[in-house]
C-alpha atoms as a PDB file:
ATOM      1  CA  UNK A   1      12.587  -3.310  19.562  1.00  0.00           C
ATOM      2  CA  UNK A   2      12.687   0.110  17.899  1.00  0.00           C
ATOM      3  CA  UNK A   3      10.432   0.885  15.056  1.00  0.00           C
ATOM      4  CA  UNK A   4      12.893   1.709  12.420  1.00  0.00           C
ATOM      5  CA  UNK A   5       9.480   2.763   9.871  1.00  0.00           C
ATOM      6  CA  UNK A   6       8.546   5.837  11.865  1.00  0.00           C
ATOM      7  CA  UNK A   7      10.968   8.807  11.286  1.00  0.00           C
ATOM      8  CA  UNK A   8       8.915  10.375  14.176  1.00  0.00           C
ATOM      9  CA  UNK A   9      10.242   7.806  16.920  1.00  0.00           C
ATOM     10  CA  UNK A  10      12.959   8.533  18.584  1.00  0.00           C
ATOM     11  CA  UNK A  11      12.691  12.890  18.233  1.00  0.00           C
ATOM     12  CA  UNK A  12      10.085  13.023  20.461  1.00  0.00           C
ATOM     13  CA  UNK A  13       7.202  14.127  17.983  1.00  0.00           C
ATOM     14  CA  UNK A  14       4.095  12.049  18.502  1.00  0.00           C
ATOM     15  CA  UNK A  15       1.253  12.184  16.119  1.00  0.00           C
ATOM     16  CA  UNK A  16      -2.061  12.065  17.661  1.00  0.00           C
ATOM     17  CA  UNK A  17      -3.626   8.058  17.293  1.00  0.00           C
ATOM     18  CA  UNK A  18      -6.592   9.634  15.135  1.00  0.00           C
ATOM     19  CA  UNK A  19      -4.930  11.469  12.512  1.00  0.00           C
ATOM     20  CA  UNK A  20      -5.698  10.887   9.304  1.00  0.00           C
ATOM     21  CA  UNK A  21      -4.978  12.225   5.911  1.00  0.00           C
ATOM     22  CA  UNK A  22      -6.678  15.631   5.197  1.00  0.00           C
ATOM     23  CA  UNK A  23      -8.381  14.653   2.062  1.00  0.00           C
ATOM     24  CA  UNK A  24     -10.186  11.376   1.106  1.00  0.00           C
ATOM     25  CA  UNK A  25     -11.453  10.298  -2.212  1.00  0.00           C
ATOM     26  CA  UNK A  26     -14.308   8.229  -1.768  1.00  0.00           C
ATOM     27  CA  UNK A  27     -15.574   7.940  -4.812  1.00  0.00           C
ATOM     28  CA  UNK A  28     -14.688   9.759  -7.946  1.00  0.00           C
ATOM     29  CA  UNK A  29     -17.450   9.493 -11.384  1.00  0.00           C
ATOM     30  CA  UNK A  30     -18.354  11.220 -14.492  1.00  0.00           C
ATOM     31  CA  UNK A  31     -21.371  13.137 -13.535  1.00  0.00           C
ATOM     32  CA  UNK A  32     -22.420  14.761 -17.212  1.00  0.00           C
ATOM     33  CA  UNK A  33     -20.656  14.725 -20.398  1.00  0.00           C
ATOM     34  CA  UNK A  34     -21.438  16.331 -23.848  1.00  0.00           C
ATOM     35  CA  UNK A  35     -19.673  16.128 -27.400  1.00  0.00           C
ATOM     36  CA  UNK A  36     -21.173  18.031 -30.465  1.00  0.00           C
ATOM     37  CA  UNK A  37     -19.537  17.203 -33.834  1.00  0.00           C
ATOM     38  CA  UNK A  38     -21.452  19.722 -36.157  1.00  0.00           C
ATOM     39  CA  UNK A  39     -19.592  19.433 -38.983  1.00  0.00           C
ATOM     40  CA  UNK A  40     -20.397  15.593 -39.320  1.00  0.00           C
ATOM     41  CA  UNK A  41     -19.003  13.756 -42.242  1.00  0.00           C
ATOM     42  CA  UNK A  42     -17.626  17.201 -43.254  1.00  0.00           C
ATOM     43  CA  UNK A  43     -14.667  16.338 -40.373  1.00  0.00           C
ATOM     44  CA  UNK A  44     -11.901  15.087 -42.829  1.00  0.00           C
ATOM     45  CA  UNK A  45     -11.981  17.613 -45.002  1.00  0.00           C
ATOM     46  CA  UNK A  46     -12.541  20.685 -42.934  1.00  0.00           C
ATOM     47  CA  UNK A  47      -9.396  19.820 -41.068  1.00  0.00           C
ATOM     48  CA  UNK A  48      -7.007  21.519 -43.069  1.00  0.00           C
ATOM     49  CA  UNK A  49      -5.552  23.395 -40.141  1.00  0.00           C
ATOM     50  CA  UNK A  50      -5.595  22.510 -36.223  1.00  0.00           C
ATOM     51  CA  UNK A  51      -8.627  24.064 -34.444  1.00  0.00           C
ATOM     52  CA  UNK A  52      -8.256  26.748 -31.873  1.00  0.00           C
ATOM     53  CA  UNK A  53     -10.459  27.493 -28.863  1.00  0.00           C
ATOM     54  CA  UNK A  54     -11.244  28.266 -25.777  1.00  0.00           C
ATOM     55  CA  UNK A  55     -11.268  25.992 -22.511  1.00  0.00           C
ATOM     56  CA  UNK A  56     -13.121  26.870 -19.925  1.00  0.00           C
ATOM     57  CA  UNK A  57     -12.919  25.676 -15.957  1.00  0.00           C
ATOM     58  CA  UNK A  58     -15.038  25.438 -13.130  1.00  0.00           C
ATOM     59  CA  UNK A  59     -15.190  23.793  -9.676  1.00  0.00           C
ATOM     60  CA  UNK A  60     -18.516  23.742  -8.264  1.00  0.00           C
ATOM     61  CA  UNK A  61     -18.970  22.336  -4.656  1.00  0.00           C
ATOM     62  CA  UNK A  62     -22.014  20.709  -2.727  1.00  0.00           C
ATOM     63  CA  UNK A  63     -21.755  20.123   0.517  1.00  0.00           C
ATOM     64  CA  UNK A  64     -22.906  16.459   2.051  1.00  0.00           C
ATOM     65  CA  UNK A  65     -23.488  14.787   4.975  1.00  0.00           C
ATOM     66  CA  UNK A  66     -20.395  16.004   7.010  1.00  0.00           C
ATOM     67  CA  UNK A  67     -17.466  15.164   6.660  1.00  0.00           C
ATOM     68  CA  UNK A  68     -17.987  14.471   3.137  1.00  0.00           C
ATOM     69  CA  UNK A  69     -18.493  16.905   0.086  1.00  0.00           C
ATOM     70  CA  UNK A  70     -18.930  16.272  -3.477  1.00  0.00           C
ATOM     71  CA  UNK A  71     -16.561  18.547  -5.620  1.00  0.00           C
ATOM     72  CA  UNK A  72     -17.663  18.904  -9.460  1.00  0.00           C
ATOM     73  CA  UNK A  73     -14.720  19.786 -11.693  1.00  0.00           C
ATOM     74  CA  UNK A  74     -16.687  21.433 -14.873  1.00  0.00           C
ATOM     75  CA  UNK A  75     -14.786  21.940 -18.332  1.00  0.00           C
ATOM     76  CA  UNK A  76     -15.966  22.775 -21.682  1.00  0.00           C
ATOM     77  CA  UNK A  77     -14.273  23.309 -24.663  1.00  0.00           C
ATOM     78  CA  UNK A  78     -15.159  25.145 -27.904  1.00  0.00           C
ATOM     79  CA  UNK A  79     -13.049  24.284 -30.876  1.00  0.00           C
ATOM     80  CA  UNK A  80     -13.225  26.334 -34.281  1.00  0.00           C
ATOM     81  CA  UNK A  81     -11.555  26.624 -36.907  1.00  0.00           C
ATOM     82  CA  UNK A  82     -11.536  30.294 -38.251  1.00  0.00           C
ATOM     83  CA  UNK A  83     -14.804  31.637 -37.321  1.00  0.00           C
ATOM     84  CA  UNK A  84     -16.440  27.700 -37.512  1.00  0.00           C
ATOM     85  CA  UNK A  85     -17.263  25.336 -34.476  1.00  0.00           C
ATOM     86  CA  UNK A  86     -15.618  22.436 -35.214  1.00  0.00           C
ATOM     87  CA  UNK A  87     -16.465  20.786 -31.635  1.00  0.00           C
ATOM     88  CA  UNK A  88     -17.984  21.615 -28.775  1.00  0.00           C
ATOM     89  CA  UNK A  89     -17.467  20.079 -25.454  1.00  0.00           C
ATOM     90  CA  UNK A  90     -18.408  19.695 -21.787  1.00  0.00           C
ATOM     91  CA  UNK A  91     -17.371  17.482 -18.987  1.00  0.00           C
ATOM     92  CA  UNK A  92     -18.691  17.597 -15.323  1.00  0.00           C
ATOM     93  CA  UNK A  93     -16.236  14.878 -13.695  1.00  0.00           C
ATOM     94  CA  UNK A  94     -17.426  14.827 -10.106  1.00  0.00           C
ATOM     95  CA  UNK A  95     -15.764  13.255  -6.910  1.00  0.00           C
ATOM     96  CA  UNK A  96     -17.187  12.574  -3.147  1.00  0.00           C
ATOM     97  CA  UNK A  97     -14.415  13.660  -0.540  1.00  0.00           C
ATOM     98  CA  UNK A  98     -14.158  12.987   2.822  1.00  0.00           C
ATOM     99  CA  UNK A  99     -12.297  15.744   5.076  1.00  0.00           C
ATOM    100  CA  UNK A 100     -10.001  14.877   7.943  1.00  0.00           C
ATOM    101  CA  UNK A 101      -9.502  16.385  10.892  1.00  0.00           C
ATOM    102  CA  UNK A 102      -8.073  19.695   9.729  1.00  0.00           C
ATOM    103  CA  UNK A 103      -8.158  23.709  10.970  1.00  0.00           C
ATOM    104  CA  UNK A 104     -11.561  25.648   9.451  1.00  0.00           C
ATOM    105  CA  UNK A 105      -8.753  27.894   7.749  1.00  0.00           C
ATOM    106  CA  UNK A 106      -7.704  24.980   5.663  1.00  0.00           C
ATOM    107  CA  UNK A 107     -11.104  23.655   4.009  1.00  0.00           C
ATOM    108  CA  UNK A 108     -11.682  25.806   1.447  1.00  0.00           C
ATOM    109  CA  UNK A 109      -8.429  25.581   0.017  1.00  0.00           C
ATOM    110  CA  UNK A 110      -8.149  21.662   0.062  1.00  0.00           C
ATOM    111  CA  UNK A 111     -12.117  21.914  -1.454  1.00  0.00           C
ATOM    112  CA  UNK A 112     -11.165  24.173  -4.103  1.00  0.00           C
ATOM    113  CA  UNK A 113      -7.341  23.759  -4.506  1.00  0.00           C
ATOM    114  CA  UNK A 114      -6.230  19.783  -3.273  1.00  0.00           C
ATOM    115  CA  UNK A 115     -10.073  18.091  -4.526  1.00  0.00           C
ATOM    116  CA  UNK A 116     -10.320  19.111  -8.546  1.00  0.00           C
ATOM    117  CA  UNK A 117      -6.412  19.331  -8.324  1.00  0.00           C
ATOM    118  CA  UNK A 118      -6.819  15.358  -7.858  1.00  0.00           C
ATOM    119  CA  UNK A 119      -9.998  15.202 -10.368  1.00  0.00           C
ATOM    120  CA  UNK A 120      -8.323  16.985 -13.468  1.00  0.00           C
ATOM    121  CA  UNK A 121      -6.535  14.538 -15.188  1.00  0.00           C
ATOM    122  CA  UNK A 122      -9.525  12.080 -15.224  1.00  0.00           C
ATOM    123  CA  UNK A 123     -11.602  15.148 -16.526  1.00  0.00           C
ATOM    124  CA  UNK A 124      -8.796  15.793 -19.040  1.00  0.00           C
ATOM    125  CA  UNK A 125      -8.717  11.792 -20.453  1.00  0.00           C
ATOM    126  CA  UNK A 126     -12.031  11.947 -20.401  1.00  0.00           C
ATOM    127  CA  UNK A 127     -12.491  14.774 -22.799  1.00  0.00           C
ATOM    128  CA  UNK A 128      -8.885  13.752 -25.070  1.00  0.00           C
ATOM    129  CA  UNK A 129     -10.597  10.388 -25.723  1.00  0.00           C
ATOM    130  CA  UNK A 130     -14.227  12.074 -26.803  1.00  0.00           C
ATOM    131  CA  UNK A 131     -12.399  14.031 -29.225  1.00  0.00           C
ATOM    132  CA  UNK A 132     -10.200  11.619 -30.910  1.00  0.00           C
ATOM    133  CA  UNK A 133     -13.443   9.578 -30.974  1.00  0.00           C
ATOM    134  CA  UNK A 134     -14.714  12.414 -32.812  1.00  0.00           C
ATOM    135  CA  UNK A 135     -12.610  11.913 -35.717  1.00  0.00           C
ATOM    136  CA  UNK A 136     -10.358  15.310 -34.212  1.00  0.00           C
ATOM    137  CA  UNK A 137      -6.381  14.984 -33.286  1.00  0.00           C
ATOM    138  CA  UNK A 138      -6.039  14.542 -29.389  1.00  0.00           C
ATOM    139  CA  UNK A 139      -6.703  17.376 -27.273  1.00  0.00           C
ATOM    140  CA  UNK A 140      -4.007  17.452 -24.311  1.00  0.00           C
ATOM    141  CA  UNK A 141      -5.173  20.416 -22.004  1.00  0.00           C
ATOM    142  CA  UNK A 142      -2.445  21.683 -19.847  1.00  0.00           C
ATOM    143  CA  UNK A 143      -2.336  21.703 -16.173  1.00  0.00           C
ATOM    144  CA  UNK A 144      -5.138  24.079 -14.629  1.00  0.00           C
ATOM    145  CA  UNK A 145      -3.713  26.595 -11.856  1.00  0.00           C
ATOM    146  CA  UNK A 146      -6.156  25.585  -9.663  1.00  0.00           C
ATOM    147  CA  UNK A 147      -4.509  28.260  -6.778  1.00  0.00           C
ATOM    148  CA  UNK A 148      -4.752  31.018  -9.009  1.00  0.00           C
ATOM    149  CA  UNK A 149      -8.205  30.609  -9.521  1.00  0.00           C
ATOM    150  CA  UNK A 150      -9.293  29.942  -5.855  1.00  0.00           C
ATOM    151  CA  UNK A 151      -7.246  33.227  -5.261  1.00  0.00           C
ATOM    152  CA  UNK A 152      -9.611  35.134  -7.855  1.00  0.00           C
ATOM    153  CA  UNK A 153     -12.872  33.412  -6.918  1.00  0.00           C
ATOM    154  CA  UNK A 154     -12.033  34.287  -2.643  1.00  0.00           C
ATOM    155  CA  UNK A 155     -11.607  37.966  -3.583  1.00  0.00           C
ATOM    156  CA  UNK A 156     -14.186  37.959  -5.307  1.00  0.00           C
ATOM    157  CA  UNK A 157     -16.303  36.132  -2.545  1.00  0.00           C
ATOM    158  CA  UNK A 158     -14.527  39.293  -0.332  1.00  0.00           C
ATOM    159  CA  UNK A 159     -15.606  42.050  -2.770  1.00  0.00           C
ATOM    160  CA  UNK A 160     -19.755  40.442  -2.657  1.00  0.00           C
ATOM    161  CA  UNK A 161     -19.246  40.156   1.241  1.00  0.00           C
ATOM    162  CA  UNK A 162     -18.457  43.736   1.135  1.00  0.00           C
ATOM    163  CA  UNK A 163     -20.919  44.797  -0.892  1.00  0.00           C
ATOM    164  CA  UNK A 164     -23.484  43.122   1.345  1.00  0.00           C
ATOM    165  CA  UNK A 165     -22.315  44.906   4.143  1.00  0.00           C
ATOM    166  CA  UNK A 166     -22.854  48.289   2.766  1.00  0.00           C
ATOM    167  CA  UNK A 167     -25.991  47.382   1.308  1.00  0.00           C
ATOM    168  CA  UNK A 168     -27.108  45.945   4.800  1.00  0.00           C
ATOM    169  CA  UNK A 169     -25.961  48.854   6.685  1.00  0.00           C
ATOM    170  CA  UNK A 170     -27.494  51.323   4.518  1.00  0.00           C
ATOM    171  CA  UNK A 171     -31.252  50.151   4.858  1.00  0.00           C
END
């Protein structure tokens, strides 16, 4: 009997018996979580337009016992309207990852690409339901470009590496 399940068989590719997915979430949680409503009972009637902000985004990564790591996705969020806080925000929504069997070249970018990539829309529900709690319409942040910023943070990383080297070489 043939199994019919595994588009492998047949084409002669095997997969090795321990192979396993890449990335594991173990266990995903809200790690720390802030709202500030300064205007109070002033809410209702300072909303005469929609606030504007900024949203800012962080992963932050701590290693465990290996295999596993604990990626933090950080976001915060500062609402005004005109030149007047309205809300302030921040979320650390944290997850414990286990790696698979994968090349070295391929860790970082699963840490800091595949792991918050997975976290962000608990983060994101998270934070929409504290601010409709807050008496403010939903906030519906749009989908982070979690590549781009791995891309800016490893040159960066390059640039400091860099700058070590020259600083090391010159003493």
């Amino acid at each position: 009997m043939t199994d019919q399940n595994n588009p492998a068989a047949g084409n002669g590719a095997q997969e090795p018996a321990d192979a396993g997915p890449a990335l594991v979430v173990m266990h995903q949680f809200l790690k720390d979580f802030s709202f500030e409503n300064p205007l109070g009972s002033e809410t209702p009637t300072a909303l005469k337009e929609a606030p504007t902000g900024m949203i800012r985004v962080d992963v932050r990564v701590k290693p465990l016992t290996p295999p596993d790591i604990e990626v933090t996705l950080f976001m915060a969020v500062d609402a005004k309207i005109g030149e007047r806080s309205v809300y302030l925000t921040e979320c650390e929504y944290a997850g414990t990852f286990r790696l698979g069997r994968v090349p070295q070249e391929h860790v970082l970018p699963l840490v800091m690409i595949e792991a918050p990539r997975l976290l962000f829309p608990f983060a994101r529900q998270v934070i929409a339901n504290a601010v409709s709690a807050g008496g403010f319409p939903p906030l519906l942040i749009n989908p982070v470009d979690f590549v781009a910023m791995y891309r800016e943070r490893r040159e960066e990383m390059l640039k400091q590496a860099e700058a070590q080297k020259t600083a090391g070489a010159a003493s």
